[in-house]
PDB file of N, CA and C in Angstrom:
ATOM      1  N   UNK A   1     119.308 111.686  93.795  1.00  0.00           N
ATOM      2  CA  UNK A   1     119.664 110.375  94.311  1.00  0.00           C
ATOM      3  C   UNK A   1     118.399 109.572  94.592  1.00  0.00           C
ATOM      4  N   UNK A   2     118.025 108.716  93.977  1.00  0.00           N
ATOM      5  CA  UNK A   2     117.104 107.728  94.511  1.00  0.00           C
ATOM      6  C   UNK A   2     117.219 107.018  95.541  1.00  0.00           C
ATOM      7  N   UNK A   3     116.150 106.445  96.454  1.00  0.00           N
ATOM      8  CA  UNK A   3     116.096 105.985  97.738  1.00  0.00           C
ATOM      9  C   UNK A   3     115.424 104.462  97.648  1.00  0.00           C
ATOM     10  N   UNK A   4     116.146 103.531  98.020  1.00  0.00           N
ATOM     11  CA  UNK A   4     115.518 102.390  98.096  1.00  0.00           C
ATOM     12  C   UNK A   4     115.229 101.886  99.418  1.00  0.00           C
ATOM     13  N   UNK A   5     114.457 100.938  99.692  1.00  0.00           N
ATOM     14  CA  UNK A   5     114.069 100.153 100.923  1.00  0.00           C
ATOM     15  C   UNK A   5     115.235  99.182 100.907  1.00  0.00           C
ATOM     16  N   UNK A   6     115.295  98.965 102.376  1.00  0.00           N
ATOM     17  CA  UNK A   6     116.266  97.629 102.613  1.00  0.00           C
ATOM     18  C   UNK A   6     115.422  97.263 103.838  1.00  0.00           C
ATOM     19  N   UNK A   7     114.703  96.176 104.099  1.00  0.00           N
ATOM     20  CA  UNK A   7     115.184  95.616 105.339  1.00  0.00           C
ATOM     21  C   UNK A   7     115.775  96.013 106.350  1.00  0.00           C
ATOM     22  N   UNK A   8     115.307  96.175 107.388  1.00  0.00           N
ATOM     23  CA  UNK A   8     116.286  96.052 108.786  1.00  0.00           C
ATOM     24  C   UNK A   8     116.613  94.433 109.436  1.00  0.00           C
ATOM     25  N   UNK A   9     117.997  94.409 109.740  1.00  0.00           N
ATOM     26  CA  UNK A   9     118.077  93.449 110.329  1.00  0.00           C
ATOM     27  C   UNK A   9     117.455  92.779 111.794  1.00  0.00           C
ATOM     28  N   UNK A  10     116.979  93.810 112.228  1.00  0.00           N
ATOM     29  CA  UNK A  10     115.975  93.535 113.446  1.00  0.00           C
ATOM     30  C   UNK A  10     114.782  93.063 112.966  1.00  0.00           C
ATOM     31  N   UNK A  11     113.786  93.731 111.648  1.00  0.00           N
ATOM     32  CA  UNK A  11     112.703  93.160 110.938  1.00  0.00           C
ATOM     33  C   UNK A  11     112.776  91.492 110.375  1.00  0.00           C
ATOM     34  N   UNK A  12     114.278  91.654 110.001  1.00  0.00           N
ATOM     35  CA  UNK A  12     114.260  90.020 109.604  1.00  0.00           C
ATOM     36  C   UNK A  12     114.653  88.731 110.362  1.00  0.00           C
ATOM     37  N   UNK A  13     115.487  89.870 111.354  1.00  0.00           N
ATOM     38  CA  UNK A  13     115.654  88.897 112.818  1.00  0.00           C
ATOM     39  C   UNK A  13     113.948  88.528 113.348  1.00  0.00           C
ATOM     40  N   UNK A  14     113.435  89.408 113.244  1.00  0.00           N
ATOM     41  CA  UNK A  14     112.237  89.601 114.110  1.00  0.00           C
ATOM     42  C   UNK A  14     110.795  88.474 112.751  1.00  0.00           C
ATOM     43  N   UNK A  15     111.327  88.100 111.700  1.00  0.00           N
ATOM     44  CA  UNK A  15     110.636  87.387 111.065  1.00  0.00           C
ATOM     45  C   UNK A  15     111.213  86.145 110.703  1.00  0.00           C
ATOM     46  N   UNK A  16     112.359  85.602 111.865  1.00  0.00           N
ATOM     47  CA  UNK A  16     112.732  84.851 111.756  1.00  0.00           C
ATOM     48  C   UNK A  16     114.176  83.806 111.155  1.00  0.00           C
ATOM     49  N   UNK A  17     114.523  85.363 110.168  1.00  0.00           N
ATOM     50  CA  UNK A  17     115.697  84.910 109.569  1.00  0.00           C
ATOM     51  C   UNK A  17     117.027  84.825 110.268  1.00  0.00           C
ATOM     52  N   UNK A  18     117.955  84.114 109.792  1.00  0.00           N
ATOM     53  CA  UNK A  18     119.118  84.593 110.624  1.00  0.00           C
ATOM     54  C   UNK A  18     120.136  84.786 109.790  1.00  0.00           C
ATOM     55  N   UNK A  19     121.078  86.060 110.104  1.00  0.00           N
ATOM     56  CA  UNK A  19     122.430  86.392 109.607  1.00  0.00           C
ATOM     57  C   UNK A  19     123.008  85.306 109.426  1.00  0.00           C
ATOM     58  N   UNK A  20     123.883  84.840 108.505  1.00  0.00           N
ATOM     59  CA  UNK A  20     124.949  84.170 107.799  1.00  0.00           C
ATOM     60  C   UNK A  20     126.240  84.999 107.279  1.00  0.00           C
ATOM     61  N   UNK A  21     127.302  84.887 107.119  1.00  0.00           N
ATOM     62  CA  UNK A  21     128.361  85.086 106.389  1.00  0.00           C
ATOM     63  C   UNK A  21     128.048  85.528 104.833  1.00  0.00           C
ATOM     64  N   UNK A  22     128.530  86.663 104.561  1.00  0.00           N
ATOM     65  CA  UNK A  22     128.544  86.832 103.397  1.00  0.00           C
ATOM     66  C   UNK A  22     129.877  88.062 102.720  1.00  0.00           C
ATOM     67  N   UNK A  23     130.253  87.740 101.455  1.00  0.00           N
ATOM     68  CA  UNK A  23     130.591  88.478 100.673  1.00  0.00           C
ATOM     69  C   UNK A  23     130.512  89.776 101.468  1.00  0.00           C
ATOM     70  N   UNK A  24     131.460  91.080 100.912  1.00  0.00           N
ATOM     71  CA  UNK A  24     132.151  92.428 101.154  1.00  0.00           C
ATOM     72  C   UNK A  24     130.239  92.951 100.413  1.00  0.00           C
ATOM     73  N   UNK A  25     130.060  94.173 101.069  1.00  0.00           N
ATOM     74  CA  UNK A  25     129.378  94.925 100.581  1.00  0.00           C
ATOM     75  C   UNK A  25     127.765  93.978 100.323  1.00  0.00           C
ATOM     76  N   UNK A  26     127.478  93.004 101.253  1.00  0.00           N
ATOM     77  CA  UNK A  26     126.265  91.742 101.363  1.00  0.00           C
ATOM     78  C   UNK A  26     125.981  91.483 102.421  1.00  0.00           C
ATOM     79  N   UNK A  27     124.767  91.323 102.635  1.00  0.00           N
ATOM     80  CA  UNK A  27     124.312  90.868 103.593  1.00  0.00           C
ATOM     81  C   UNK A  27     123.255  89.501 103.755  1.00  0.00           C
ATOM     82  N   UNK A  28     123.487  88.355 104.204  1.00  0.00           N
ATOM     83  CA  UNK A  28     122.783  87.067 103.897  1.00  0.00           C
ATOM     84  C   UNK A  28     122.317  86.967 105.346  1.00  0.00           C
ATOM     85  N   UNK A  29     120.875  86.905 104.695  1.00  0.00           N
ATOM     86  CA  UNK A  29     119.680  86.225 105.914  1.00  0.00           C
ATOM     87  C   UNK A  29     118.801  85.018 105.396  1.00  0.00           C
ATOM     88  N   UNK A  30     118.597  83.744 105.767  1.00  0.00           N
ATOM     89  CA  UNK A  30     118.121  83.059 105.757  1.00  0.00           C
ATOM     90  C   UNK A  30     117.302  82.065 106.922  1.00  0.00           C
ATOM     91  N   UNK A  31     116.343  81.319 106.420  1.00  0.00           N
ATOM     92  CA  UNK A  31     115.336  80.724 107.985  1.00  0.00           C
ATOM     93  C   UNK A  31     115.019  79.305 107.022  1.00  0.00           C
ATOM     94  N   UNK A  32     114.357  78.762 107.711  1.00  0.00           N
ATOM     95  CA  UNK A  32     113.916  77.362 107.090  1.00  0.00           C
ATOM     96  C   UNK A  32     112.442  77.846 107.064  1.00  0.00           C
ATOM     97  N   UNK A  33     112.341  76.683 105.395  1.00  0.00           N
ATOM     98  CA  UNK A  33     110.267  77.003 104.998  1.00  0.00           C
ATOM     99  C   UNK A  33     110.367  75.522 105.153  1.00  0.00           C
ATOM    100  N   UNK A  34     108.774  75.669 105.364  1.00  0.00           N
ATOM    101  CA  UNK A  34     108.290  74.364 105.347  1.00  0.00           C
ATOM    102  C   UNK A  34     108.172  73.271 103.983  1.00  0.00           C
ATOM    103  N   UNK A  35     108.661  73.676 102.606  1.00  0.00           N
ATOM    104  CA  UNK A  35     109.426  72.990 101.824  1.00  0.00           C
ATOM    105  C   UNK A  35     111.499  73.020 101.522  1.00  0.00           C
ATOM    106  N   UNK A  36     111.875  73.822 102.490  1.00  0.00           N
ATOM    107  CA  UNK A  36     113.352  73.991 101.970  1.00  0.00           C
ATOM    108  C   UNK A  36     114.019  75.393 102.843  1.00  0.00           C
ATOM    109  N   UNK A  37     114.591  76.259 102.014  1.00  0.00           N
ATOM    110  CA  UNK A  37     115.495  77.457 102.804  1.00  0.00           C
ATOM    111  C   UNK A  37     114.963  78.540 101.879  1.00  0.00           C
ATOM    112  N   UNK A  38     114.266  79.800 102.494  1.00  0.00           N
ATOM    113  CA  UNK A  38     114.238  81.229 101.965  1.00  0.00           C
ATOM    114  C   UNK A  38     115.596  81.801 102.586  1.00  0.00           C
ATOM    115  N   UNK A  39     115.935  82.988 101.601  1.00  0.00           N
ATOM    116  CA  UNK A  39     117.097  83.399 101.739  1.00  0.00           C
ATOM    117  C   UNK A  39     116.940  84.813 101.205  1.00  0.00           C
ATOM    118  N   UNK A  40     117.149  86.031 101.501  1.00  0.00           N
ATOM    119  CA  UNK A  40     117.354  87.222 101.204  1.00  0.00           C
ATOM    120  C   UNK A  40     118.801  87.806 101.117  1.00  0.00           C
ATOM    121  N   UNK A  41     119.164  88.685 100.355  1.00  0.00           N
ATOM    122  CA  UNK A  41     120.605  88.680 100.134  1.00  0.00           C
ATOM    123  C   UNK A  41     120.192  90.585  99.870  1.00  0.00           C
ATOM    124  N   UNK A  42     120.768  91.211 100.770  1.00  0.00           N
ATOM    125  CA  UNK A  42     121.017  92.394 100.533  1.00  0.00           C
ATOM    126  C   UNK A  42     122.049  93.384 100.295  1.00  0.00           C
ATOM    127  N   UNK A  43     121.856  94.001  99.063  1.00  0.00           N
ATOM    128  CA  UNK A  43     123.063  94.605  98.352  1.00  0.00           C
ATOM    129  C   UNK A  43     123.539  96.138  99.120  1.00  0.00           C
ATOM    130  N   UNK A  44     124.666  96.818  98.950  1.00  0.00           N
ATOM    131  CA  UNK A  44     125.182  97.980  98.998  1.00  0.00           C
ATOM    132  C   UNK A  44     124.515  98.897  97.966  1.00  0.00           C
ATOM    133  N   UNK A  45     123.828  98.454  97.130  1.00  0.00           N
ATOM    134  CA  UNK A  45     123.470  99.476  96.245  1.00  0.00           C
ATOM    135  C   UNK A  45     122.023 100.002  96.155  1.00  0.00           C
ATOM    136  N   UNK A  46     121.060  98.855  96.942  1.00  0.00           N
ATOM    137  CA  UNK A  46     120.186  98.707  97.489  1.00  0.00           C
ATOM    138  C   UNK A  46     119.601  97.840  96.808  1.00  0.00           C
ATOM    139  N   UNK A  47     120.141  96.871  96.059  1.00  0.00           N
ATOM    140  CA  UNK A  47     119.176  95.955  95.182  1.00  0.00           C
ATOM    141  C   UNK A  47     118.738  94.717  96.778  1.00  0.00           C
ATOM    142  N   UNK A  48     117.986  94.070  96.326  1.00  0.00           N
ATOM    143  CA  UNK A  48     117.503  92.719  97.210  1.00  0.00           C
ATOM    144  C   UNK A  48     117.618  91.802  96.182  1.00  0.00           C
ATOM    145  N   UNK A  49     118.156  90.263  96.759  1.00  0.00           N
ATOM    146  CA  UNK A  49     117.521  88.766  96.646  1.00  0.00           C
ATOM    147  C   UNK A  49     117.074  88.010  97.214  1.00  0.00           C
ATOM    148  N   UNK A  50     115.518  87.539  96.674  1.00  0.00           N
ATOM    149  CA  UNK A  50     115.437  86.570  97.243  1.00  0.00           C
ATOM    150  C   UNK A  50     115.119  85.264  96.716  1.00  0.00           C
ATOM    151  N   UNK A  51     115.736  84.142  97.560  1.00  0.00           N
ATOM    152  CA  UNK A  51     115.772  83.118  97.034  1.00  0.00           C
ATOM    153  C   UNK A  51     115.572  82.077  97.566  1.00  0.00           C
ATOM    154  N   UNK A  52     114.514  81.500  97.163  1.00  0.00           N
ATOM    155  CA  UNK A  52     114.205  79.730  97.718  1.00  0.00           C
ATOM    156  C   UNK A  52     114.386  78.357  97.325  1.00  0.00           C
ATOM    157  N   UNK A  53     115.157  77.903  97.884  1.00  0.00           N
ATOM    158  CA  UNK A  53     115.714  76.637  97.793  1.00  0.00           C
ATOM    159  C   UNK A  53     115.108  75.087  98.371  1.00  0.00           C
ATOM    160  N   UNK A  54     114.638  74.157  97.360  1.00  0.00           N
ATOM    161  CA  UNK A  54     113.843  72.765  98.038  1.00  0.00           C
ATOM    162  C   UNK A  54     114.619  71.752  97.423  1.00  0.00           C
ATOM    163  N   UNK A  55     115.454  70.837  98.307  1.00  0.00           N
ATOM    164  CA  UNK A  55     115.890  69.606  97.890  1.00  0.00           C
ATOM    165  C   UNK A  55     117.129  70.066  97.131  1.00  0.00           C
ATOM    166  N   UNK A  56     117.871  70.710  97.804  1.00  0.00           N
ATOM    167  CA  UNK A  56     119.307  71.990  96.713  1.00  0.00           C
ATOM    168  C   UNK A  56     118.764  72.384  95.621  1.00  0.00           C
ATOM    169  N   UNK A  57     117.181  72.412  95.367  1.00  0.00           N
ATOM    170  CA  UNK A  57     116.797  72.750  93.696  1.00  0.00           C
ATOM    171  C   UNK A  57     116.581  74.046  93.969  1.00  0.00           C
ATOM    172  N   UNK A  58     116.826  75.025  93.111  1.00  0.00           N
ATOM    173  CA  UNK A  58     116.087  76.680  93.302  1.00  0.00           C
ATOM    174  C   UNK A  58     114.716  76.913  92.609  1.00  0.00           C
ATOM    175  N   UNK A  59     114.038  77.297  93.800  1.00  0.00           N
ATOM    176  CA  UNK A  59     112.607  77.201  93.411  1.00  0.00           C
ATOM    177  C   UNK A  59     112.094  78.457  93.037  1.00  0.00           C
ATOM    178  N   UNK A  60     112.765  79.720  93.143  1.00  0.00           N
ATOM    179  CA  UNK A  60     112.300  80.753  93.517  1.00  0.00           C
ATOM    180  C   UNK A  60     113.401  82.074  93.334  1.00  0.00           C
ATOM    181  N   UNK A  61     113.675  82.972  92.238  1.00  0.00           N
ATOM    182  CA  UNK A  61     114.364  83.608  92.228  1.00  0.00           C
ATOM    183  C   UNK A  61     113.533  85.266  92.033  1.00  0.00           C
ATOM    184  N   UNK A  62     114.428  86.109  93.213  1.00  0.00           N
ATOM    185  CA  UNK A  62     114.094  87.551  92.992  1.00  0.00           C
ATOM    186  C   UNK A  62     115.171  88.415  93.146  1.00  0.00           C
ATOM    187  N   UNK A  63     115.321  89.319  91.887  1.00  0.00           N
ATOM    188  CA  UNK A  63     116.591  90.540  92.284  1.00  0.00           C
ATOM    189  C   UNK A  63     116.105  91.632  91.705  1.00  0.00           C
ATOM    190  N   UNK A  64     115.699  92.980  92.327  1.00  0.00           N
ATOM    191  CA  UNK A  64     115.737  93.872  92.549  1.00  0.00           C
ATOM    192  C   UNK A  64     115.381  94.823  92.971  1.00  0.00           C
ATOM    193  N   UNK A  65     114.807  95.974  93.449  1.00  0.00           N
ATOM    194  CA  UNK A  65     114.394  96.566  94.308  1.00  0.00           C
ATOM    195  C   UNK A  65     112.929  97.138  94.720  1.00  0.00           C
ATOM    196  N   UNK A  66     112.658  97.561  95.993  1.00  0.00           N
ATOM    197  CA  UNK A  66     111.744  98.053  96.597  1.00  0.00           C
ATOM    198  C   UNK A  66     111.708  99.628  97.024  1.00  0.00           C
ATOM    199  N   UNK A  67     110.599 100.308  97.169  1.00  0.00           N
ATOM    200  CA  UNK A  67     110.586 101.418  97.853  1.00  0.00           C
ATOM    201  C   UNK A  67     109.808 101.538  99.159  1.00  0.00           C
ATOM    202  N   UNK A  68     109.797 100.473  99.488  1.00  0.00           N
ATOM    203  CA  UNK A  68     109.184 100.598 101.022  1.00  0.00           C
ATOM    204  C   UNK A  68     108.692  99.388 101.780  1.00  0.00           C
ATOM    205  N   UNK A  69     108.968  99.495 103.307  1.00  0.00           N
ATOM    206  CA  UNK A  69     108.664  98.430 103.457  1.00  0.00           C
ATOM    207  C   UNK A  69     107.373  97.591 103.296  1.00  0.00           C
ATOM    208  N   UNK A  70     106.174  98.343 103.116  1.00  0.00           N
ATOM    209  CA  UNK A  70     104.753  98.016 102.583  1.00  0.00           C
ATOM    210  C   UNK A  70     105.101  96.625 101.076  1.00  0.00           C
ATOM    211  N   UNK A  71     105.907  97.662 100.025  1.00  0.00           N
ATOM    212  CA  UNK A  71     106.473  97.247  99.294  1.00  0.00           C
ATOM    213  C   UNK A  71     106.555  96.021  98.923  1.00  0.00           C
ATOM    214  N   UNK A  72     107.595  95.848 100.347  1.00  0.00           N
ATOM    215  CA  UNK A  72     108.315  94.579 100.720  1.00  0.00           C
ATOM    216  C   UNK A  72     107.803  93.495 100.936  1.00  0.00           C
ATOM    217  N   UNK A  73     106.719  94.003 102.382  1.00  0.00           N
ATOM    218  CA  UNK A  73     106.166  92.622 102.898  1.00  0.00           C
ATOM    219  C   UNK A  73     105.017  92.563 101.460  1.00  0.00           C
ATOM    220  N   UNK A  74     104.545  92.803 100.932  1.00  0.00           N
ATOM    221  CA  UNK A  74     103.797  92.497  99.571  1.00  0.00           C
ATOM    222  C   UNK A  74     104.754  91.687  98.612  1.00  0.00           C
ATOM    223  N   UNK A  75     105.530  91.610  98.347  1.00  0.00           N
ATOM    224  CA  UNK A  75     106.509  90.657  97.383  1.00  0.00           C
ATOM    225  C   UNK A  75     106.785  89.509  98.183  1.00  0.00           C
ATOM    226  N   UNK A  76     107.007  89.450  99.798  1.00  0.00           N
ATOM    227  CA  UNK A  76     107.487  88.450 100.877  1.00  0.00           C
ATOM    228  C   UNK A  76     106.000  87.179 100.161  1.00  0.00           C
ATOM    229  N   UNK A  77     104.726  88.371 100.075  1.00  0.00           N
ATOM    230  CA  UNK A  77     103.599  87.082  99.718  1.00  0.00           C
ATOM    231  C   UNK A  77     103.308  87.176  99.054  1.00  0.00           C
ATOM    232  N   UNK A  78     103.786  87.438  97.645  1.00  0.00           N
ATOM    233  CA  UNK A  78     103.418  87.320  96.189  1.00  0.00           C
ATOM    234  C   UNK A  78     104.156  86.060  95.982  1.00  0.00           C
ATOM    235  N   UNK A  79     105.427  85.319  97.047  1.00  0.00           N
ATOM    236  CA  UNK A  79     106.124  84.243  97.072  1.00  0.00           C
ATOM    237  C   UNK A  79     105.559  83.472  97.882  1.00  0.00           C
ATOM    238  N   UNK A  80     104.277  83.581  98.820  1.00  0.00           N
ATOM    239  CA  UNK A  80     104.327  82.965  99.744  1.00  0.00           C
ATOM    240  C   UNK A  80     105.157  82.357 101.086  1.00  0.00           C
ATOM    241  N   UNK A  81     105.687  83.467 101.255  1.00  0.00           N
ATOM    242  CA  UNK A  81     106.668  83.885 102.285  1.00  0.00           C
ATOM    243  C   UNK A  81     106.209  84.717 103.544  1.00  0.00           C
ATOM    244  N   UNK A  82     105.796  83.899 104.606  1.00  0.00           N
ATOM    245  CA  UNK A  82     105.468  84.783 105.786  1.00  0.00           C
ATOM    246  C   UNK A  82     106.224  86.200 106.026  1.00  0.00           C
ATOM    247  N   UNK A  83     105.427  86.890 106.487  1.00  0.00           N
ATOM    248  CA  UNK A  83     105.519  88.599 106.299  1.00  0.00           C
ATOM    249  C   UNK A  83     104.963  89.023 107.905  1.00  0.00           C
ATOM    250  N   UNK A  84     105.353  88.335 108.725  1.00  0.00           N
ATOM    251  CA  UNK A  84     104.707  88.144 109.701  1.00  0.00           C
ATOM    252  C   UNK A  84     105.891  88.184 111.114  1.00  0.00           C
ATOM    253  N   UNK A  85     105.739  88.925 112.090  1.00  0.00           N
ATOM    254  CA  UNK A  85     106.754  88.761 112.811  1.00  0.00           C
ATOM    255  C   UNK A  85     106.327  87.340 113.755  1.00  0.00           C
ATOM    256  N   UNK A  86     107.438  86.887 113.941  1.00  0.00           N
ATOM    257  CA  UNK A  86     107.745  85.449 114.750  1.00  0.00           C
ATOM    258  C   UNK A  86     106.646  85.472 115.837  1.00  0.00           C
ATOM    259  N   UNK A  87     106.343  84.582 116.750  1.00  0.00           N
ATOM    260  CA  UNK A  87     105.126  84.848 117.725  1.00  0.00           C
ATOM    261  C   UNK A  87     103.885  85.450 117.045  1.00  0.00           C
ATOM    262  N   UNK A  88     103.706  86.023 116.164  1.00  0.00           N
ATOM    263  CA  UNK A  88     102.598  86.765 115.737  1.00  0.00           C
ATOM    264  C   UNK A  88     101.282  86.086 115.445  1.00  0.00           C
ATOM    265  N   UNK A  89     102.109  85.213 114.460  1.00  0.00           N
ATOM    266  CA  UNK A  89     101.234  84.261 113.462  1.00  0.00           C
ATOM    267  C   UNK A  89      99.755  83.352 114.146  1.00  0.00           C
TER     268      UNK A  89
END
């Protein structure tokens, strides 16, 4: 069985995002950037999306997975996406 990374919702609470409504077997976190809306969308199977949105245009598309959270916050700024917990910065 392979093992993927997900996010904790305390990590993304804690970087700012916030839970939204989503789809059976999904999980939607999103925060405001200083051009528009980042958005992460986490799967049951362990895939990730993420996605940034400026002016309803999509600026920014990512789907699929990580093995760790190191991983993670490294892709958060290969987008230029703070990787940074809230207060930190």
């Amino acid at each position: 069985m392979s093992s993927f990374y997900q996010p904790s919702a305390e990590l993304l609470l804690a970087f700012g995002f916030s839970r939204f409504s989503a789809p059976p077997r999904q999980a939607r976190y999103s925060r405001p950037s200083e051009r528009g809306q980042e958005t992460i969308v986490l799967y049951d199977d362990g895939e990730i999306t993420l996605l940034e949105t400026v002016d309803t245009q999509l600026l920014y598309s990512f789907q699929g997975r990580v093995a760790s959270e190191a991983e993670f916050r490294v892709l958060l700024r290969q987008v230029n996406w703070p990787a940074e917990v809230e207060g930190a910065r």
